[in-house]
C-alpha atoms as a PDB file:
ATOM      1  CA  UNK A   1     -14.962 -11.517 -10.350  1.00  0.00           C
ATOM      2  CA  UNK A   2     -14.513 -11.005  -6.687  1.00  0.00           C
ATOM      3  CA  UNK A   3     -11.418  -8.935  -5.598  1.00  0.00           C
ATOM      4  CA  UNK A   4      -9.910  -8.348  -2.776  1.00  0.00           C
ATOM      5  CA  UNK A   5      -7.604  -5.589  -1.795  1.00  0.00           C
ATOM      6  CA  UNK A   6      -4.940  -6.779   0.365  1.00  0.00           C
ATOM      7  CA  UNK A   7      -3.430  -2.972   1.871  1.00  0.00           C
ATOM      8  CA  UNK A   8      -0.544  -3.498   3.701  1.00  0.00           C
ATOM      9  CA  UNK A   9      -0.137  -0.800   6.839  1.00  0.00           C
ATOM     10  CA  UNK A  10       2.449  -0.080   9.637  1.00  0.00           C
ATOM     11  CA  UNK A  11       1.213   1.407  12.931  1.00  0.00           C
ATOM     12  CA  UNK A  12       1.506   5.047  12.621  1.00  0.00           C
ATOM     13  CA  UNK A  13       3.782   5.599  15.934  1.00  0.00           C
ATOM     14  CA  UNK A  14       5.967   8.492  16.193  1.00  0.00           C
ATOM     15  CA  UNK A  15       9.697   7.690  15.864  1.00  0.00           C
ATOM     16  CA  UNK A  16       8.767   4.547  13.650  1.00  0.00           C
ATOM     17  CA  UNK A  17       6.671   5.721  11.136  1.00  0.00           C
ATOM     18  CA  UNK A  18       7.657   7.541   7.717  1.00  0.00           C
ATOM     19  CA  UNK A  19      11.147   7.516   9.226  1.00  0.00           C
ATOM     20  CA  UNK A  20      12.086   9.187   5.928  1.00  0.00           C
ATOM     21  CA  UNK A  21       9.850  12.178   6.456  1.00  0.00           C
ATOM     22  CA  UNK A  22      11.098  12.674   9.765  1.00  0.00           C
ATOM     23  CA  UNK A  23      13.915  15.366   9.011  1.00  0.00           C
ATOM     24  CA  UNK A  24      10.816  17.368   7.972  1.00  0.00           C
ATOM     25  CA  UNK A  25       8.063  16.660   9.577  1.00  0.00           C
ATOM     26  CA  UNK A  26       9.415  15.719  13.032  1.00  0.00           C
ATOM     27  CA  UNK A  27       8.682  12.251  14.382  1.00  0.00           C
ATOM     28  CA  UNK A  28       4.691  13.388  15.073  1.00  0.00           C
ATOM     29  CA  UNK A  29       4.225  15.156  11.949  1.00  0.00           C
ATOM     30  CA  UNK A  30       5.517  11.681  10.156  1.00  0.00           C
ATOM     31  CA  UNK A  31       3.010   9.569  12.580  1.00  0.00           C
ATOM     32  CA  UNK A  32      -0.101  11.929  12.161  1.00  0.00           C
ATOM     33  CA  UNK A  33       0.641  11.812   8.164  1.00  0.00           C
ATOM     34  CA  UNK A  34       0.853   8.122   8.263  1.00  0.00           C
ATOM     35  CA  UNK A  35      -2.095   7.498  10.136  1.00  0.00           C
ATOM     36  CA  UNK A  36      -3.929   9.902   7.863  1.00  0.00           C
ATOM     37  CA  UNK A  37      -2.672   8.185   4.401  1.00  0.00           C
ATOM     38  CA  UNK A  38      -3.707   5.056   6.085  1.00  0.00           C
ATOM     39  CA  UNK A  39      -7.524   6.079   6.998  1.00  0.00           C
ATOM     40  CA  UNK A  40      -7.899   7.614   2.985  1.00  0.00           C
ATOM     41  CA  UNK A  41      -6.929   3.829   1.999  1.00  0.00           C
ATOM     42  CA  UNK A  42      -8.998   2.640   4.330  1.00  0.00           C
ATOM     43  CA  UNK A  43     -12.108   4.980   2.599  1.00  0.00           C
ATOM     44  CA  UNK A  44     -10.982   4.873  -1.344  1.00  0.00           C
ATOM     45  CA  UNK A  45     -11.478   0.613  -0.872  1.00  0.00           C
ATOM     46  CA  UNK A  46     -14.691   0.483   0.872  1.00  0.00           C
ATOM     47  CA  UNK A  47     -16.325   3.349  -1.535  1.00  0.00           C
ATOM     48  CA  UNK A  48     -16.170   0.705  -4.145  1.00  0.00           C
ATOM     49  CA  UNK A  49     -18.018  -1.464  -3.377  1.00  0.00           C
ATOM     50  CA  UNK A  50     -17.527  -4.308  -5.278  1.00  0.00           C
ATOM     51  CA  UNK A  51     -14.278  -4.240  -3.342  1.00  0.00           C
ATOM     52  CA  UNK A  52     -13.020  -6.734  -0.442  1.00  0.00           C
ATOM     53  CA  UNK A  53     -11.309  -5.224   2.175  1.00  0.00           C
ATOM     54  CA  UNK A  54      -8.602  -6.250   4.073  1.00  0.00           C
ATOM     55  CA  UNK A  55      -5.926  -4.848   6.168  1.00  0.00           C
ATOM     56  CA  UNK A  56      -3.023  -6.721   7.193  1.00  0.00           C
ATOM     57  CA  UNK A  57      -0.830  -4.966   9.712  1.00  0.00           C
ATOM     58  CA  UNK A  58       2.336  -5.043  11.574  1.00  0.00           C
ATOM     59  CA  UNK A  59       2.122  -5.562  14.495  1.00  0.00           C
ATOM     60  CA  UNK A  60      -0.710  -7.848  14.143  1.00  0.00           C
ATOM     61  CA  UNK A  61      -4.512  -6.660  15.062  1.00  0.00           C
ATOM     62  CA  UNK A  62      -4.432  -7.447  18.335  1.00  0.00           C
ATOM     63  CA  UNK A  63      -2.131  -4.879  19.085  1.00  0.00           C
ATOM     64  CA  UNK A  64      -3.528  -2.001  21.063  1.00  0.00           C
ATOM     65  CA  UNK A  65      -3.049   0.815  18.553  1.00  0.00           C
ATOM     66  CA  UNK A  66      -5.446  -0.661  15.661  1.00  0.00           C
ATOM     67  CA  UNK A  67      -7.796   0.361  18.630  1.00  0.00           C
ATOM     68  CA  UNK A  68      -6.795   3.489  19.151  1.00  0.00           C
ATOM     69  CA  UNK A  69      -6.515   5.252  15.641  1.00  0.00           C
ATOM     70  CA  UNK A  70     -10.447   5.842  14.673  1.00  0.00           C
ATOM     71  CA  UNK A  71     -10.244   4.175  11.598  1.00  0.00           C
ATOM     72  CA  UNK A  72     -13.286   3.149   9.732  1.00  0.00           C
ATOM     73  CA  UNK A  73     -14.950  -0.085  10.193  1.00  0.00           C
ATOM     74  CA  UNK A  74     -12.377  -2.678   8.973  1.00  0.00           C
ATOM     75  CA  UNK A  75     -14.368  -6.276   8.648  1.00  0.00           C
ATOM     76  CA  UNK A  76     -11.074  -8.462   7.473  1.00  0.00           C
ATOM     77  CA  UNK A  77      -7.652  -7.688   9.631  1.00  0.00           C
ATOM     78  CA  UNK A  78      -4.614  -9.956   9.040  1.00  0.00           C
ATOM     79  CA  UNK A  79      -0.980  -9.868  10.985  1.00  0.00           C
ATOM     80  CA  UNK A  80       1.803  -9.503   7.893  1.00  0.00           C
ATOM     81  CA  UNK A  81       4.083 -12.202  10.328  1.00  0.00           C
ATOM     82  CA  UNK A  82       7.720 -12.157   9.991  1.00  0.00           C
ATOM     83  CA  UNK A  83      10.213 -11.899   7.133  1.00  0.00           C
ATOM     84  CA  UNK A  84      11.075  -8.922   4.426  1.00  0.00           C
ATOM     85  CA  UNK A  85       8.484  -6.694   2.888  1.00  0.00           C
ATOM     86  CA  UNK A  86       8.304 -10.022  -0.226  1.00  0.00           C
ATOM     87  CA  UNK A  87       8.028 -12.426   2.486  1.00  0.00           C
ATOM     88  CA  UNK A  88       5.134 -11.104   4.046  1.00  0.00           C
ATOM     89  CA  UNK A  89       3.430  -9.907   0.766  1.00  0.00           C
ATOM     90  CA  UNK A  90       3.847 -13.192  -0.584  1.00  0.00           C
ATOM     91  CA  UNK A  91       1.896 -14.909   2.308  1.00  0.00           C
ATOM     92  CA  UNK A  92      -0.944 -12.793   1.992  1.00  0.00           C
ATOM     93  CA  UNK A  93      -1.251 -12.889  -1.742  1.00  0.00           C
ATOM     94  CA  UNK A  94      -1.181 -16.961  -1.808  1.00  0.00           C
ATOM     95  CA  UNK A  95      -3.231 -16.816   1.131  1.00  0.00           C
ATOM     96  CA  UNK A  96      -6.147 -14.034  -0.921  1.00  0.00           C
ATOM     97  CA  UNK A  97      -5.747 -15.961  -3.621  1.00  0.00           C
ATOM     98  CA  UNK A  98      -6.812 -19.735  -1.831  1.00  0.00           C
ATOM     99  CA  UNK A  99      -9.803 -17.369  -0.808  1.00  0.00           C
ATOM    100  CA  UNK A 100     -10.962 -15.074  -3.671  1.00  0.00           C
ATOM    101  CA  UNK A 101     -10.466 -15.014  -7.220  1.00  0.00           C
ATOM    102  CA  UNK A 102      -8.387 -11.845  -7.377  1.00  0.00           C
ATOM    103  CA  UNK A 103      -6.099  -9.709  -4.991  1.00  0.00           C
ATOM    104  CA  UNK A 104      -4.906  -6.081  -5.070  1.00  0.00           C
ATOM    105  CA  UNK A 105      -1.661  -5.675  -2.922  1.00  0.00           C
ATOM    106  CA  UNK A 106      -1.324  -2.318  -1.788  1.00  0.00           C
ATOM    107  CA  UNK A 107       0.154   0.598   0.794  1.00  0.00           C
ATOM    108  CA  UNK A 108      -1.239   3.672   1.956  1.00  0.00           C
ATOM    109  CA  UNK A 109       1.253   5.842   0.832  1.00  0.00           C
ATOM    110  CA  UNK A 110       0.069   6.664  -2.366  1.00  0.00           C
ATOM    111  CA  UNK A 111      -3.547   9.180  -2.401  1.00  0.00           C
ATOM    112  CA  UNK A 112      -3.063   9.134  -6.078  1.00  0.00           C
ATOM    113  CA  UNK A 113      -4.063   5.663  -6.004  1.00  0.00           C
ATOM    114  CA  UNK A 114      -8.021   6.430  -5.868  1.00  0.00           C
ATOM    115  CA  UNK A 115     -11.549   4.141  -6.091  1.00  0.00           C
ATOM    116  CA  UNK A 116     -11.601   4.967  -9.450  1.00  0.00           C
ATOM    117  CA  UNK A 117      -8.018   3.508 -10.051  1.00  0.00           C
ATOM    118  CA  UNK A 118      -8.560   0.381  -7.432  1.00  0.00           C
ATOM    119  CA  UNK A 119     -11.668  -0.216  -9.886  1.00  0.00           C
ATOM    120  CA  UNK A 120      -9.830   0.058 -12.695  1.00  0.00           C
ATOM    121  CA  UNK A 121      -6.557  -2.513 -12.063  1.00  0.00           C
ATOM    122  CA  UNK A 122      -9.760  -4.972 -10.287  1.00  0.00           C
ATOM    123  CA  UNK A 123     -11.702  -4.698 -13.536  1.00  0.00           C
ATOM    124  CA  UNK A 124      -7.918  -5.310 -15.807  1.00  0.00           C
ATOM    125  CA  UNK A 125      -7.853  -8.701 -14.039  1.00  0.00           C
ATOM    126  CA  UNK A 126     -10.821 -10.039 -15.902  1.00  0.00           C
ATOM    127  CA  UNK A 127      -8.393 -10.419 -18.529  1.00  0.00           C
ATOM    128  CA  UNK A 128      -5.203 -10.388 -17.644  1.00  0.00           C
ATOM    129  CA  UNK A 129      -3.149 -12.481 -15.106  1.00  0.00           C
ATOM    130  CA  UNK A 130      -1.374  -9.213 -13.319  1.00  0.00           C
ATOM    131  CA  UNK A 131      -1.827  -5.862 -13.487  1.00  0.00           C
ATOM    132  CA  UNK A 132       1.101  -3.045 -12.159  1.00  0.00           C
ATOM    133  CA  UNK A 133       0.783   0.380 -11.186  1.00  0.00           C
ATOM    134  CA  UNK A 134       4.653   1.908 -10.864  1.00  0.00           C
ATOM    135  CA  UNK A 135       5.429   4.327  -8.671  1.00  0.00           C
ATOM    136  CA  UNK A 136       7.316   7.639 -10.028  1.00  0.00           C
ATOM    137  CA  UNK A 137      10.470   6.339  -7.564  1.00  0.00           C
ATOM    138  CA  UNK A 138      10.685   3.040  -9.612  1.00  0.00           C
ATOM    139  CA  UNK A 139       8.815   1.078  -7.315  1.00  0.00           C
ATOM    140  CA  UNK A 140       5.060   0.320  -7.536  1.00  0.00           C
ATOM    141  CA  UNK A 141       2.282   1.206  -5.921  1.00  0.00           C
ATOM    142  CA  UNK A 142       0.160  -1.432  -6.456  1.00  0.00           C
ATOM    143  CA  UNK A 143       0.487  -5.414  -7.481  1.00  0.00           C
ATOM    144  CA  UNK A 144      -2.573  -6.969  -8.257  1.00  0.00           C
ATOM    145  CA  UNK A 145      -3.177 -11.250  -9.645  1.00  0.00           C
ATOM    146  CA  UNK A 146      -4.965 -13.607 -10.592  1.00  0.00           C
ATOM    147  CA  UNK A 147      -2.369 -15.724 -10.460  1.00  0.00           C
ATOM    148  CA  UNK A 148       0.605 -16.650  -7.680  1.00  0.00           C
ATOM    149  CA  UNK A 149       4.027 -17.316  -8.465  1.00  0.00           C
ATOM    150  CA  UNK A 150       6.795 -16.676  -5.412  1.00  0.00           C
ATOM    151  CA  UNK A 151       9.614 -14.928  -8.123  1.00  0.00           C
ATOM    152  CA  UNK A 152       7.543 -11.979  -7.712  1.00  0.00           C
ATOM    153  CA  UNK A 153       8.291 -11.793  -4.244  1.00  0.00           C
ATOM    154  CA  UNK A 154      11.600 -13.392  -3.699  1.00  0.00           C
ATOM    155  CA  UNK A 155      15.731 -11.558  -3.492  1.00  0.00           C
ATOM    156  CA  UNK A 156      13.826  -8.345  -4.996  1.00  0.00           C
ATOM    157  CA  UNK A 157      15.836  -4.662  -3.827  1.00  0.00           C
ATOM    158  CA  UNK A 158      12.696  -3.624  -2.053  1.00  0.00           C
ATOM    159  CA  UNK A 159      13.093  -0.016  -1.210  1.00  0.00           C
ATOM    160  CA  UNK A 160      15.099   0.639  -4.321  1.00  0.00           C
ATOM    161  CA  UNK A 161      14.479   2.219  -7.859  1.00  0.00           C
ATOM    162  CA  UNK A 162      14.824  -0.770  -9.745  1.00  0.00           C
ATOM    163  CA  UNK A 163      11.675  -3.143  -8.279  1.00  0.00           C
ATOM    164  CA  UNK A 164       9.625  -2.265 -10.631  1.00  0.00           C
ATOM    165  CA  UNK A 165      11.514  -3.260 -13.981  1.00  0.00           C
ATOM    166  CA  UNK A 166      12.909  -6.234 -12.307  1.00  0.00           C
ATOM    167  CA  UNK A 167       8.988  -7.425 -11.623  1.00  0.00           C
ATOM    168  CA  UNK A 168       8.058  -6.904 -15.012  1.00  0.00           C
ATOM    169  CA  UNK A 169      10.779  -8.845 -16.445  1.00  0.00           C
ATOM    170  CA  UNK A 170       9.765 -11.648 -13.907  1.00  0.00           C
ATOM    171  CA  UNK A 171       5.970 -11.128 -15.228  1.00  0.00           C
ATOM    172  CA  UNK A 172       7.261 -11.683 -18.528  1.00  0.00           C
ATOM    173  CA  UNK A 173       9.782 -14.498 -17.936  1.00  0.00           C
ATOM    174  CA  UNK A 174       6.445 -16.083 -16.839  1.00  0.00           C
ATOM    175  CA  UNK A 175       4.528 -15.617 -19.901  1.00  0.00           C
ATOM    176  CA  UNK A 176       1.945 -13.840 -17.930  1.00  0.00           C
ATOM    177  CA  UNK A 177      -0.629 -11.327 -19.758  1.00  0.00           C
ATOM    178  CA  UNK A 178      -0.152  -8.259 -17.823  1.00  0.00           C
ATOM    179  CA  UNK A 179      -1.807  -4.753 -17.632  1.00  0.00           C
ATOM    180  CA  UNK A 180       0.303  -1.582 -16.332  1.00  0.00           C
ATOM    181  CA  UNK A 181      -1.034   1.642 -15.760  1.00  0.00           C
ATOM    182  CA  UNK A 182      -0.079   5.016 -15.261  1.00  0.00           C
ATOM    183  CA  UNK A 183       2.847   6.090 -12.983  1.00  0.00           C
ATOM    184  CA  UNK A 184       1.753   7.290  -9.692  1.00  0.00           C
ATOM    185  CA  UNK A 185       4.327   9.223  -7.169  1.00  0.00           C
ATOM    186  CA  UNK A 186       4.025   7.788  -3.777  1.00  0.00           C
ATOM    187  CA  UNK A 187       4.885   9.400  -0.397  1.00  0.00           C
ATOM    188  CA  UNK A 188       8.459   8.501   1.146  1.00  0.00           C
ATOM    189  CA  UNK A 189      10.869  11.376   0.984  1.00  0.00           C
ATOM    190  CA  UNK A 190      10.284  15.354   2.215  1.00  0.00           C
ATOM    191  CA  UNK A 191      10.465  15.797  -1.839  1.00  0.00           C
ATOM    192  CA  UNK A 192       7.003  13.866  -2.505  1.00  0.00           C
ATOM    193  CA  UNK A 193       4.808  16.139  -0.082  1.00  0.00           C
ATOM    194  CA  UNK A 194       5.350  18.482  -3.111  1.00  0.00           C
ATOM    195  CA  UNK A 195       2.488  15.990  -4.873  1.00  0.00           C
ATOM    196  CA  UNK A 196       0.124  16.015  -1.828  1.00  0.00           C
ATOM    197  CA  UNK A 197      -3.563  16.229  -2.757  1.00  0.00           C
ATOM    198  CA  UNK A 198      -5.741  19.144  -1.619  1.00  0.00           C
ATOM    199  CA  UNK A 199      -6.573  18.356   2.168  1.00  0.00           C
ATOM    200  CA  UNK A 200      -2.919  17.713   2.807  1.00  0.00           C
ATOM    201  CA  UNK A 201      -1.739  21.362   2.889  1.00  0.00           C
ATOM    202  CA  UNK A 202      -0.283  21.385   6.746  1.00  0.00           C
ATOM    203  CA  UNK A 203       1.827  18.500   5.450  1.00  0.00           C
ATOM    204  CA  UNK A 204       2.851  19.968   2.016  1.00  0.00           C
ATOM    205  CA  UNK A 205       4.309  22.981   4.024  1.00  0.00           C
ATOM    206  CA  UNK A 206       6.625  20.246   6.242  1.00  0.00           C
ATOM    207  CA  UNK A 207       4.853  21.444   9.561  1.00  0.00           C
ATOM    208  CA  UNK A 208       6.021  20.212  12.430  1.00  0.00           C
ATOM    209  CA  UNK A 209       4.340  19.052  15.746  1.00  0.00           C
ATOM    210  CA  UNK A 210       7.316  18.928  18.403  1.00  0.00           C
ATOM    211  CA  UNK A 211       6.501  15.720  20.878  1.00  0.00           C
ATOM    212  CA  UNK A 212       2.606  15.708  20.948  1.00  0.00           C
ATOM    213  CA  UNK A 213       0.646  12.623  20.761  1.00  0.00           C
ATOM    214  CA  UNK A 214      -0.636  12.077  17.378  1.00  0.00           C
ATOM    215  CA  UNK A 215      -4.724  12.603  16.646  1.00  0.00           C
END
Protein backbone atom coordinates (compact mmCIF):
# COMPACT_ATOMS: atom_id res chain seq x y z
CA UNK A 1 0.00 0.00 0.00
CA UNK A 2 1.55 3.28 -0.86
CA UNK A 3 1.81 5.87 2.01
CA UNK A 4 2.52 9.04 2.19
CA UNK A 5 3.68 11.10 5.08
CA UNK A 6 2.17 14.40 5.06
CA UNK A 7 4.76 16.42 7.94
CA UNK A 8 3.49 19.57 8.64
CA UNK A 9 6.49 22.34 9.43
CA UNK A 10 6.69 26.09 10.38
CA UNK A 11 9.74 28.10 9.27
CA UNK A 12 12.16 27.94 12.02
CA UNK A 13 12.61 31.95 12.46
CA UNK A 14 13.66 33.34 15.65
CA UNK A 15 10.90 35.17 17.57
CA UNK A 16 8.22 32.87 15.78
CA UNK A 17 9.26 29.59 16.28
CA UNK A 18 8.75 27.28 19.50
CA UNK A 19 7.41 30.49 21.05
CA UNK A 20 6.86 28.25 24.09
CA UNK A 21 10.51 27.38 24.49
CA UNK A 22 11.47 30.81 24.25
CA UNK A 23 11.64 31.71 28.11
CA UNK A 24 14.42 29.08 27.95
CA UNK A 25 16.02 28.88 25.11
CA UNK A 26 15.92 32.52 23.92
CA UNK A 27 14.27 33.29 20.59
CA UNK A 28 17.56 31.60 18.59
CA UNK A 29 17.92 28.72 20.75
CA UNK A 30 13.94 28.03 19.96
CA UNK A 31 14.68 28.67 16.00
CA UNK A 32 17.97 26.54 15.81
CA UNK A 33 15.94 23.64 17.82
CA UNK A 34 13.12 23.91 15.44
CA UNK A 35 14.99 23.82 12.43
CA UNK A 36 16.90 20.87 13.82
CA UNK A 37 13.60 18.74 14.86
CA UNK A 38 12.50 19.61 11.43
CA UNK A 39 15.70 18.21 9.37
CA UNK A 40 15.49 14.65 11.80
CA UNK A 41 11.77 14.44 10.26
CA UNK A 42 12.92 15.24 7.24
CA UNK A 43 15.69 12.02 7.57
CA UNK A 44 13.47 9.39 9.80
CA UNK A 45 10.76 9.58 6.45
CA UNK A 46 13.10 9.23 3.65
CA UNK A 47 15.19 6.26 5.53
CA UNK A 48 12.13 4.24 4.92
CA UNK A 49 11.83 3.88 2.00
CA UNK A 50 8.72 2.63 1.17
CA UNK A 51 7.74 6.05 2.46
CA UNK A 52 6.32 9.21 0.39
CA UNK A 53 7.51 12.30 1.41
CA UNK A 54 6.00 15.41 1.63
CA UNK A 55 6.39 18.62 3.39
CA UNK A 56 3.81 21.13 3.52
CA UNK A 57 4.88 24.41 5.04
CA UNK A 58 3.81 27.73 6.20
CA UNK A 59 4.68 30.04 4.54
CA UNK A 60 4.39 28.20 1.39
CA UNK A 61 7.71 26.81 -0.56
CA UNK A 62 8.35 29.58 -2.36
CA UNK A 63 9.28 31.44 0.49
CA UNK A 64 12.95 32.25 0.74
CA UNK A 65 13.81 30.38 3.94
CA UNK A 66 12.91 26.67 2.64
CA UNK A 67 16.10 27.80 0.66
CA UNK A 68 18.07 28.73 3.16
CA UNK A 69 17.87 25.95 5.94
CA UNK A 70 20.09 22.93 4.28
CA UNK A 71 17.55 20.53 4.54
CA UNK A 72 17.73 17.30 2.72
CA UNK A 73 16.42 16.81 -0.67
CA UNK A 74 12.62 17.29 -0.31
CA UNK A 75 10.91 15.97 -3.83
CA UNK A 76 7.03 16.88 -2.77
CA UNK A 77 6.57 20.57 -0.99
CA UNK A 78 2.99 21.83 -0.38
CA UNK A 79 1.82 25.47 1.15
CA UNK A 80 -0.63 24.46 4.38
CA UNK A 81 -2.94 27.81 3.00
CA UNK A 82 -5.03 29.56 5.43
CA UNK A 83 -7.30 28.59 8.31
CA UNK A 84 -6.61 26.77 11.94
CA UNK A 85 -4.13 24.01 12.44
CA UNK A 86 -7.71 21.39 11.37
CA UNK A 87 -8.29 23.52 8.48
CA UNK A 88 -5.13 23.17 6.94
CA UNK A 89 -4.57 19.48 8.01
CA UNK A 90 -7.76 18.65 6.62
CA UNK A 91 -6.85 19.99 3.08
CA UNK A 92 -3.85 18.10 2.86
CA UNK A 93 -5.19 14.83 4.12
CA UNK A 94 -8.28 14.89 1.46
CA UNK A 95 -5.92 16.18 -0.91
CA UNK A 96 -3.05 12.79 -0.03
CA UNK A 97 -5.74 10.82 0.03
CA UNK A 98 -7.27 11.77 -3.89
CA UNK A 99 -3.48 10.90 -4.58
CA UNK A 100 -2.25 7.84 -2.60
CA UNK A 101 -3.85 5.17 -0.82
CA UNK A 102 -2.69 6.15 2.66
CA UNK A 103 -1.44 9.37 4.55
CA UNK A 104 0.57 9.90 7.75
CA UNK A 105 -0.07 13.49 9.17
CA UNK A 106 2.68 14.56 11.17
CA UNK A 107 5.03 17.47 12.99
CA UNK A 108 8.52 17.60 13.72
CA UNK A 109 8.34 18.02 17.18
CA UNK A 110 8.36 14.70 18.29
CA UNK A 111 12.19 12.60 17.74
CA UNK A 112 10.47 9.82 19.50
CA UNK A 113 8.47 9.39 16.52
CA UNK A 114 11.26 7.27 14.52
CA UNK A 115 11.40 5.15 10.88
CA UNK A 116 10.75 2.32 12.76
CA UNK A 117 7.47 3.86 14.26
CA UNK A 118 6.46 5.78 10.77
CA UNK A 119 6.77 2.02 9.43
CA UNK A 120 4.88 0.72 11.89
CA UNK A 121 1.42 3.12 11.95
CA UNK A 122 2.04 2.84 7.59
CA UNK A 123 2.05 -0.94 7.89
CA UNK A 124 -1.36 -0.69 10.75
CA UNK A 125 -3.23 0.87 7.80
CA UNK A 126 -3.32 -2.31 5.82
CA UNK A 127 -5.94 -3.12 8.14
CA UNK A 128 -7.32 -0.60 9.78
CA UNK A 129 -9.02 2.69 8.63
CA UNK A 130 -6.87 5.11 11.20
CA UNK A 131 -4.20 4.65 13.23
CA UNK A 132 -3.20 7.34 16.40
CA UNK A 133 -0.11 7.91 18.10
CA UNK A 134 -0.97 10.31 21.40
CA UNK A 135 1.25 12.52 22.61
CA UNK A 136 2.15 12.39 26.56
CA UNK A 137 0.41 16.22 26.65
CA UNK A 138 -2.94 14.71 25.40
CA UNK A 139 -2.49 15.60 21.99
CA UNK A 140 -1.08 13.33 19.24
CA UNK A 141 1.72 13.09 17.45
CA UNK A 142 0.72 11.51 14.58
CA UNK A 143 -2.81 10.92 12.53
CA UNK A 144 -2.59 8.59 9.90
CA UNK A 145 -5.98 7.18 7.22
CA UNK A 146 -7.12 5.44 4.92
CA UNK A 147 -10.06 7.04 5.06
CA UNK A 148 -11.30 11.02 5.16
CA UNK A 149 -13.97 12.30 7.16
CA UNK A 150 -13.83 16.37 8.07
CA UNK A 151 -15.12 15.67 12.10
CA UNK A 152 -11.64 14.80 12.62
CA UNK A 153 -10.57 18.09 11.80
CA UNK A 154 -13.36 20.42 12.57
CA UNK A 155 -14.18 22.87 16.28
CA UNK A 156 -11.33 20.50 17.86
CA UNK A 157 -9.24 22.52 21.10
CA UNK A 158 -6.07 22.22 19.12
CA UNK A 159 -3.28 23.07 21.44
CA UNK A 160 -5.10 21.60 24.39
CA UNK A 161 -4.95 18.30 26.50
CA UNK A 162 -8.09 16.98 25.48
CA UNK A 163 -7.56 16.48 21.34
CA UNK A 164 -6.70 13.37 21.60
CA UNK A 165 -9.76 11.67 23.47
CA UNK A 166 -12.09 13.89 21.67
CA UNK A 167 -10.56 12.28 18.15
CA UNK A 168 -10.98 8.95 19.30
CA UNK A 169 -14.46 9.32 20.27
CA UNK A 170 -15.00 10.90 16.74
CA UNK A 171 -13.05 7.67 15.26
CA UNK A 172 -15.45 5.67 17.03
CA UNK A 173 -18.69 7.63 16.47
CA UNK A 174 -17.61 6.70 12.89
CA UNK A 175 -17.40 3.08 13.25
CA UNK A 176 -13.91 3.23 12.04
CA UNK A 177 -11.34 0.23 12.86
CA UNK A 178 -8.57 2.04 14.42
CA UNK A 179 -4.99 1.21 15.67
CA UNK A 180 -3.29 3.41 18.57
CA UNK A 181 0.06 3.08 19.67
CA UNK A 182 2.23 3.96 22.32
CA UNK A 183 2.31 7.47 23.94
CA UNK A 184 5.07 9.56 22.73
CA UNK A 185 6.07 13.05 24.60
CA UNK A 186 6.48 15.72 22.07
CA UNK A 187 8.51 18.97 22.32
CA UNK A 188 6.49 22.27 23.31
CA UNK A 189 7.24 23.43 26.80
CA UNK A 190 10.99 24.05 28.60
CA UNK A 191 9.65 20.79 30.66
CA UNK A 192 9.86 18.33 27.48
CA UNK A 193 13.68 19.07 26.65
CA UNK A 194 13.95 16.82 29.79
CA UNK A 195 12.99 13.80 27.05
CA UNK A 196 15.48 15.00 24.37
CA UNK A 197 17.29 12.16 22.59
CA UNK A 198 21.09 11.83 22.73
CA UNK A 199 22.42 14.52 20.15
CA UNK A 200 20.19 17.10 21.73
CA UNK A 201 22.29 17.76 24.87
CA UNK A 202 23.00 21.77 24.23
CA UNK A 203 19.20 21.94 24.14
CA UNK A 204 18.41 19.64 27.15
CA UNK A 205 20.62 22.06 29.26
CA UNK A 206 18.18 25.25 27.97
CA UNK A 207 21.32 26.98 26.32
CA UNK A 208 20.88 30.03 25.06
CA UNK A 209 22.22 31.86 21.89
CA UNK A 210 21.52 35.73 22.58
CA UNK A 211 20.54 37.38 18.92
CA UNK A 212 22.69 35.26 16.46
CA UNK A 213 21.40 34.06 13.26
CA UNK A 214 20.39 30.55 13.46
CA UNK A 215 22.74 27.65 11.57
Amino acid sequence: MRCRVIVFAKAPQAGSAKTRLIPRLGPVGAARLARRLLVERVLTVRAAASLELELCVSPGPEAPIWGELGLPPVERWSDQGQGDLGERMARAAARGLRETESVLLVGSDCPALDTPRLLQAAEALATRDAVLVPALDGGYVLLGLRRFDSSLFSGLPWGGDAVCALTLARLAALAWKVAVQDALPDIDRPEDLATLPDGFAEFREGQGWGNTAPK
